[in-house]
Protein backbone atom coordinates (compact mmCIF):
# COMPACT_ATOMS: atom_id res chain seq x y z
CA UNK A 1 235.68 91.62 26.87
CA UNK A 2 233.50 90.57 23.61
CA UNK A 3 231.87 93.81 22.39
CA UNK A 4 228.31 93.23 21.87
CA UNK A 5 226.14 96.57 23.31
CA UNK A 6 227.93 100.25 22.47
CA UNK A 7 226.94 103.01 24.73
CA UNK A 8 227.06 106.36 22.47
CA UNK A 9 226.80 109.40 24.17
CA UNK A 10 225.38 111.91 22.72
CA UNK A 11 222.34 111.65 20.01
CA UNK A 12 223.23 114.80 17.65
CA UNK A 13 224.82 114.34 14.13
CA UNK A 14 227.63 112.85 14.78
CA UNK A 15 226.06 110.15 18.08
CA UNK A 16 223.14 109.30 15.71
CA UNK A 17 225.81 108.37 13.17
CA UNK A 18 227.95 106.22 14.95
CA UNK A 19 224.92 104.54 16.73
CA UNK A 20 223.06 103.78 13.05
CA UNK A 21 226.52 102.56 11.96
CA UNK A 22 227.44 100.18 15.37
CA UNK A 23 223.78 99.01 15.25
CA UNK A 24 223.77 98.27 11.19
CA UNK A 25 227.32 96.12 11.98
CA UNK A 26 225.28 93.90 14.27
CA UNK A 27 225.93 95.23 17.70
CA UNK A 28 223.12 96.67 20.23
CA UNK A 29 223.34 100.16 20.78
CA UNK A 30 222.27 102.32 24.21
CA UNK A 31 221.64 106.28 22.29
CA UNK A 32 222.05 108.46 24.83
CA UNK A 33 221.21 112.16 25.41
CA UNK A 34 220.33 114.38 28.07
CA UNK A 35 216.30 115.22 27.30
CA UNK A 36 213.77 113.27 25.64
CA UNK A 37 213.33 115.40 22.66
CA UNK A 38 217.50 115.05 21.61
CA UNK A 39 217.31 111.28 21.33
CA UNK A 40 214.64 111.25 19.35
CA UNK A 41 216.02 113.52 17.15
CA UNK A 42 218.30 111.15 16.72
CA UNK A 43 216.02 108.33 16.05
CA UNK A 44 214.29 111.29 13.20
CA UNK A 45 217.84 111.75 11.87
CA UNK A 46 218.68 107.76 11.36
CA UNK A 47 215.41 106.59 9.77
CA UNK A 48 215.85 109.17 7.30
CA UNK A 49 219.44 108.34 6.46
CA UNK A 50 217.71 104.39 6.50
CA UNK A 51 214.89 105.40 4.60
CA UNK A 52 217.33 107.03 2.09
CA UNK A 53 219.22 104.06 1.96
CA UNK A 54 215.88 101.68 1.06
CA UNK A 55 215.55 104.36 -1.74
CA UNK A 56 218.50 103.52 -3.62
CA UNK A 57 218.22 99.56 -2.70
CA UNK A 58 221.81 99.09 -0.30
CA UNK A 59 219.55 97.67 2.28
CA UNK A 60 215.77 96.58 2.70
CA UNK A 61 213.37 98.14 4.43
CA UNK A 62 213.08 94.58 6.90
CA UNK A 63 216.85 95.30 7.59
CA UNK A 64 215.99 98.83 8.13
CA UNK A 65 213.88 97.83 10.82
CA UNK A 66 216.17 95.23 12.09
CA UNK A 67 219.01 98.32 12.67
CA UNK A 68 216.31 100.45 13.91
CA UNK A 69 215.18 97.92 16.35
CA UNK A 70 219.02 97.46 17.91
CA UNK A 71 218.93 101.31 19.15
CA UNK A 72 217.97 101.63 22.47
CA UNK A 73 217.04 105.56 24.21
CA UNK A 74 218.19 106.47 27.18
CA UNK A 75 218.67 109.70 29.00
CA UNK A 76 220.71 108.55 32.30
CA UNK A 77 224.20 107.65 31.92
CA UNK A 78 223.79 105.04 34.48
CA UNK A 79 222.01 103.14 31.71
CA UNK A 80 225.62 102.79 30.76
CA UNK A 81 226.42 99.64 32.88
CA UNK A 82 224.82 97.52 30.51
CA UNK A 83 227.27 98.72 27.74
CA UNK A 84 230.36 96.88 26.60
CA UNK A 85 232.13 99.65 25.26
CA UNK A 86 231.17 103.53 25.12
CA UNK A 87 231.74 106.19 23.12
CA UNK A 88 231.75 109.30 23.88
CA UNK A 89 230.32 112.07 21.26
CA UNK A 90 229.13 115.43 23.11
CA UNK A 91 229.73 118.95 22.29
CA UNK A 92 233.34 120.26 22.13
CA UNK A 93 233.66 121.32 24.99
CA UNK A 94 236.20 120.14 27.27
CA UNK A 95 234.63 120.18 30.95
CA UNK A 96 231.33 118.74 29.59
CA UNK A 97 233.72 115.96 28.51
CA UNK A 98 235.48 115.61 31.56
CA UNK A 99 232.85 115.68 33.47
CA UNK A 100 230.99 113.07 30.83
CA UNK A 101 234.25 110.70 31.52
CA UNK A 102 234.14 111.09 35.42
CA UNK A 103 230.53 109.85 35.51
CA UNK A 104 231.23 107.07 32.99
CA UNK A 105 234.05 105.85 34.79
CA UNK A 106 231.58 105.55 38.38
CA UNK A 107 228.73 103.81 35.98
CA UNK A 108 230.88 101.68 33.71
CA UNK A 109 231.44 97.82 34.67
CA UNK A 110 235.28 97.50 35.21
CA UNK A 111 237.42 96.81 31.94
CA UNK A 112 235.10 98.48 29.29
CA UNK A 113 236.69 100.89 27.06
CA UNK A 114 236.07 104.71 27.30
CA UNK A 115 236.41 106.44 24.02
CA UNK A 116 235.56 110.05 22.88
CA UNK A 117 234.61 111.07 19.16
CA UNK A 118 236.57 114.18 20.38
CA UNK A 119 238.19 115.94 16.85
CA UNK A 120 240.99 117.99 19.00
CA UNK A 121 241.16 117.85 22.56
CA UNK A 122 243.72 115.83 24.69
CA UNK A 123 242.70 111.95 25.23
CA UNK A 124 245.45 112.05 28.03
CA UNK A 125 243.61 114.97 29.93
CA UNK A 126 239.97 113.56 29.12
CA UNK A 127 241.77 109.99 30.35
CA UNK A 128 242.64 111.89 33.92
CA UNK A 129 239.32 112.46 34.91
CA UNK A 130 239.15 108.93 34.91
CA UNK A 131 240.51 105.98 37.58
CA UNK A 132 240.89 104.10 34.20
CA UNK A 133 243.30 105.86 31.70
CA UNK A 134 244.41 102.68 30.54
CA UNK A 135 241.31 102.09 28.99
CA UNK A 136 240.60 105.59 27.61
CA UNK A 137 241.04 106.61 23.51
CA UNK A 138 240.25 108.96 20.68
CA UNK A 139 238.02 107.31 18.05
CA UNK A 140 237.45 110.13 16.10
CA UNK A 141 234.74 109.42 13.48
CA UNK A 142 234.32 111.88 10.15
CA UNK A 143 231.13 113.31 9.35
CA UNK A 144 228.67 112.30 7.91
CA UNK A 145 229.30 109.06 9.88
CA UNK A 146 227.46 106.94 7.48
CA UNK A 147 229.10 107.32 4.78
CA UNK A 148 233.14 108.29 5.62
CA UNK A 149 235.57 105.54 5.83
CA UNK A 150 238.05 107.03 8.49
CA UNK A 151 238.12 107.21 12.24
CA UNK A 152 241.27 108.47 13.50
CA UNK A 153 242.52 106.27 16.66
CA UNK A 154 244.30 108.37 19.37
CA UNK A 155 246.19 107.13 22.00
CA UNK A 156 246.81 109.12 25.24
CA UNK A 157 249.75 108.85 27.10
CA UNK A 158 248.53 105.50 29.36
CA UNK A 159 246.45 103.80 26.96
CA UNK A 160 247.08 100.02 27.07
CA UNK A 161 248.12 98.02 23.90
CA UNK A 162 245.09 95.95 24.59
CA UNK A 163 242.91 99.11 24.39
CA UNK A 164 243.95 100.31 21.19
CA UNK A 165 243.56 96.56 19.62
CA UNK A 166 240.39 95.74 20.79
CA UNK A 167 239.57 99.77 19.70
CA UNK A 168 240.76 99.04 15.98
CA UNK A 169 238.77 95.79 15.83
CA UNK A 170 235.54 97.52 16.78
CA UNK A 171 235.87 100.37 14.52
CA UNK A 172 237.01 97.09 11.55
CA UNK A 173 233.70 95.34 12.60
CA UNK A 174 231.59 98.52 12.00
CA UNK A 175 232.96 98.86 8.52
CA UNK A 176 235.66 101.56 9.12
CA UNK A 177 239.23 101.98 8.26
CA UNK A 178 241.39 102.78 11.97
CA UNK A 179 243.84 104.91 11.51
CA UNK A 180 246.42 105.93 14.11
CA UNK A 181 247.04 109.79 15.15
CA UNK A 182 249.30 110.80 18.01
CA UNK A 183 247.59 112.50 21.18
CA UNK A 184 248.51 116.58 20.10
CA UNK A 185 245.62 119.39 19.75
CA UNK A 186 243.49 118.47 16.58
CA UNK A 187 245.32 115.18 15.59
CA UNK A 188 245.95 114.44 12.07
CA UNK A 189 242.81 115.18 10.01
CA UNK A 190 241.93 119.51 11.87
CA UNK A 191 245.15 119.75 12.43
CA UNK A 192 245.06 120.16 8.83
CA UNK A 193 241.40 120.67 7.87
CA UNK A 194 240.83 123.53 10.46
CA UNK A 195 243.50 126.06 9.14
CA UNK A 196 242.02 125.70 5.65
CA UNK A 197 238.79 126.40 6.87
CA UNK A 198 239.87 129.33 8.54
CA UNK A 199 242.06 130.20 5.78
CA UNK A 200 238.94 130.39 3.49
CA UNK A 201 236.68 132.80 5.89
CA UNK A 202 239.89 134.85 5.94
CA UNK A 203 239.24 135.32 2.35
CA UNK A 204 235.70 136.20 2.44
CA UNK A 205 236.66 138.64 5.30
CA UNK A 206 239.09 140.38 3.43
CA UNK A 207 237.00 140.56 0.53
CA UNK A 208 238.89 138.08 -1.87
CA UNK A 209 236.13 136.19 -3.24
CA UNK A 210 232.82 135.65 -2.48
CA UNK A 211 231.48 132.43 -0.70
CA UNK A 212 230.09 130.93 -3.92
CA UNK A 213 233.46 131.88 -5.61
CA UNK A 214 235.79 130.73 -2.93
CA UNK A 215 234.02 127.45 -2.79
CA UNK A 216 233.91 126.89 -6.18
CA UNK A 217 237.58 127.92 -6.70
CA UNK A 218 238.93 125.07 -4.51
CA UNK A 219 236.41 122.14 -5.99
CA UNK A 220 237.49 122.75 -9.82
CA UNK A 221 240.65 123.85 -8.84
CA UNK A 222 241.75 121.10 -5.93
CA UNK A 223 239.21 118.71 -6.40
CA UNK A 224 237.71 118.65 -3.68
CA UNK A 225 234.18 117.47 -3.22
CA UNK A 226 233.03 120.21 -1.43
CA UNK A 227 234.27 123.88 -0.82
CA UNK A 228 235.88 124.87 2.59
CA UNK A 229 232.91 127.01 3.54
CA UNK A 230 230.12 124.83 2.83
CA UNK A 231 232.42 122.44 5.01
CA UNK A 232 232.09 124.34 7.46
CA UNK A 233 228.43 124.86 7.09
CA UNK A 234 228.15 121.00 7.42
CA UNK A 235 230.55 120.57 10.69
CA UNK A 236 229.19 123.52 12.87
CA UNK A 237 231.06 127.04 12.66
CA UNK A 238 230.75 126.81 16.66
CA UNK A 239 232.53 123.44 16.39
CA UNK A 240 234.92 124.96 14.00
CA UNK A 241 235.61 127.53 16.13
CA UNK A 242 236.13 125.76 19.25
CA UNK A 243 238.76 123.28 17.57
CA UNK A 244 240.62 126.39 16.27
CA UNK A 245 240.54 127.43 20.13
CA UNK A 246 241.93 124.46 21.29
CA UNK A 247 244.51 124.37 18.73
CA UNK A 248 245.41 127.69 18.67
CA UNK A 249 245.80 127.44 23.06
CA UNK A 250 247.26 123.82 22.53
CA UNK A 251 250.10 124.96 20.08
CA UNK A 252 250.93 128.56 20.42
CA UNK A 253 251.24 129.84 16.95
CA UNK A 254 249.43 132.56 15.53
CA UNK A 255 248.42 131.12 12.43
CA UNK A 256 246.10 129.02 14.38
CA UNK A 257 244.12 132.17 15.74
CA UNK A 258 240.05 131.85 14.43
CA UNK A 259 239.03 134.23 12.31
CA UNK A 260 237.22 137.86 13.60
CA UNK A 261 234.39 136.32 11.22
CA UNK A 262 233.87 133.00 12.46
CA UNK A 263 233.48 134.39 16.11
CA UNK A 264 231.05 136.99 14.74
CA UNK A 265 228.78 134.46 12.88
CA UNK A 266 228.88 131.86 16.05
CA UNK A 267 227.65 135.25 18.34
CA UNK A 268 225.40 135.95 15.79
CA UNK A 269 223.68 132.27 16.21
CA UNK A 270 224.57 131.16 12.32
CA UNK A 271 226.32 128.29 12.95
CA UNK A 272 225.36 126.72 9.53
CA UNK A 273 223.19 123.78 8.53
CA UNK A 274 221.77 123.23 11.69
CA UNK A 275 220.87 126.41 12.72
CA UNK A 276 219.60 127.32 8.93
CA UNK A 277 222.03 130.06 8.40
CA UNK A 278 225.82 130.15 8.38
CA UNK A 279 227.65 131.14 5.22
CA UNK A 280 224.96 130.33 3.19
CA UNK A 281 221.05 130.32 3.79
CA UNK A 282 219.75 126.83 4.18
């Protein structure tokens, strides 16, 4: 089946990302979101990454409108028949996503592909809920969608070769580089990312540096653009946590166990940028 209208579920950073970047390749794009007031938060959120993007002359403000115009809001997942392809991009929270998948699979026409944005949870166990594992995968985009090159592809244990080709195409076609991870708890990239994260509030728990300090210890130090806890900041500490859950349940060890900290900020409500306050004041 010719891709040529993405269903993206979900309208928050991540869903308004992948829908300004599916729309700006050329496809048609059904936003979804539960109320009103979500998806057009995350028509707010792309016309300002757009409007950004005018500023610095990448694109024109008549192809602006042209990407804009591709984006479709909806609210009912039935909407969904009309979509060639979905993906999935809703909290992290794994029986909101299988119960996401189980409606899908009753609304979907037969054949189209079912893929989560998922950064840690099972594609095989999300695939169950389904009467179409075959056609089931992890396209796991990085944030901010826009402007990161990788989306991990993640196969679960009955996706079809046929799935995960016509999955790598569409992520190709909307100007990303597909790049295969193996269906275990967090994948390649948190797998990895997560424990440094944690690693880092461990730190400032214990009193060996201060935010500023830890942060800029590991850019001038490691090079990396950004310090682990402004990272974090930028993800969501209650999506942090919850992949440290899942990969701390998923694998066993210890060293995966979330810091006392992180759980205290997410019960505290500062999860970071979107909330205003996490480990620093925004």
């Amino acid at each position: 089946m010719e891709i040529k209208t993405l269903g993206v579920i979900g309208a928050g950073q991540m869903g308004s990302g992948i829908a300004q970047v599916a729309s700006t390749s050329g496809l048609n794009v059904i936003m979804n979101d539960i109320r009103d007031e979500f998806v057009e938060n995350g028509f707010s959120t792309i016309e300002k990454s757009l409007d950004r993007m005018v500023k610095k002359e990448k694109i024109t403000g008549d192809e602006m409108e042209a990407i804009l115009g591709r984006i479709e809001g909806s609210t009912g997942l039935e909407d969904m028949i009309r979509a060639d392809a979905v993906v999935e991009a809703a909290t992290e929270d794994v029986a909101l996503k299988l119960e996401i998948f189980r409606n899908l699979d009753g609304f979907c026409k037969p054949g189209v592909i079912l893929s989560s944005n998922t950064s840690s949870i099972s594609i095989t166990k999300i695939a169950g809920a389904t009467s179409r594992p075959e056609l089931v995968i992890g396209m796991h985009f990085m944030n901010p969608v826009p402007m990161m090159k990788l989306v991990e592809v993640i196969r679960g244990l009955a996706t079809s070769d046929d799935t995960f080709e016509t999955t790598r195409t569409l992520a190709l076609k909307m100007g990303k580089t597909p790049v295969a991870a193996n269906d275990y708890p967090g994948f390649v990239a948190n797998r990895i990312l997560m424990p440094m994260i944690n690693e880092a509030v461990y730190a400032l728990f214990e009193g060996v540096g201060t935010a500023e300090d830890i942060d800029e210890i590991m850019k001038l130090g490691l090079n990396h653009p950004m310090g682990p806890l402004t990272l974090a900041d930028l993800i969501g500490l209650d999506t942090c946590l919850a992949i440290l859950e899942v990969l701390h349940k998923g694998l066993g060890d210890g060293k995966y166990r979330p810091c006392p900290l992180l759980r205290k900020y997410v019960d505290a409500g500062w999860l970071g940028r979107k909330s205003g306050r996490g480990f620093y004041v925004y």
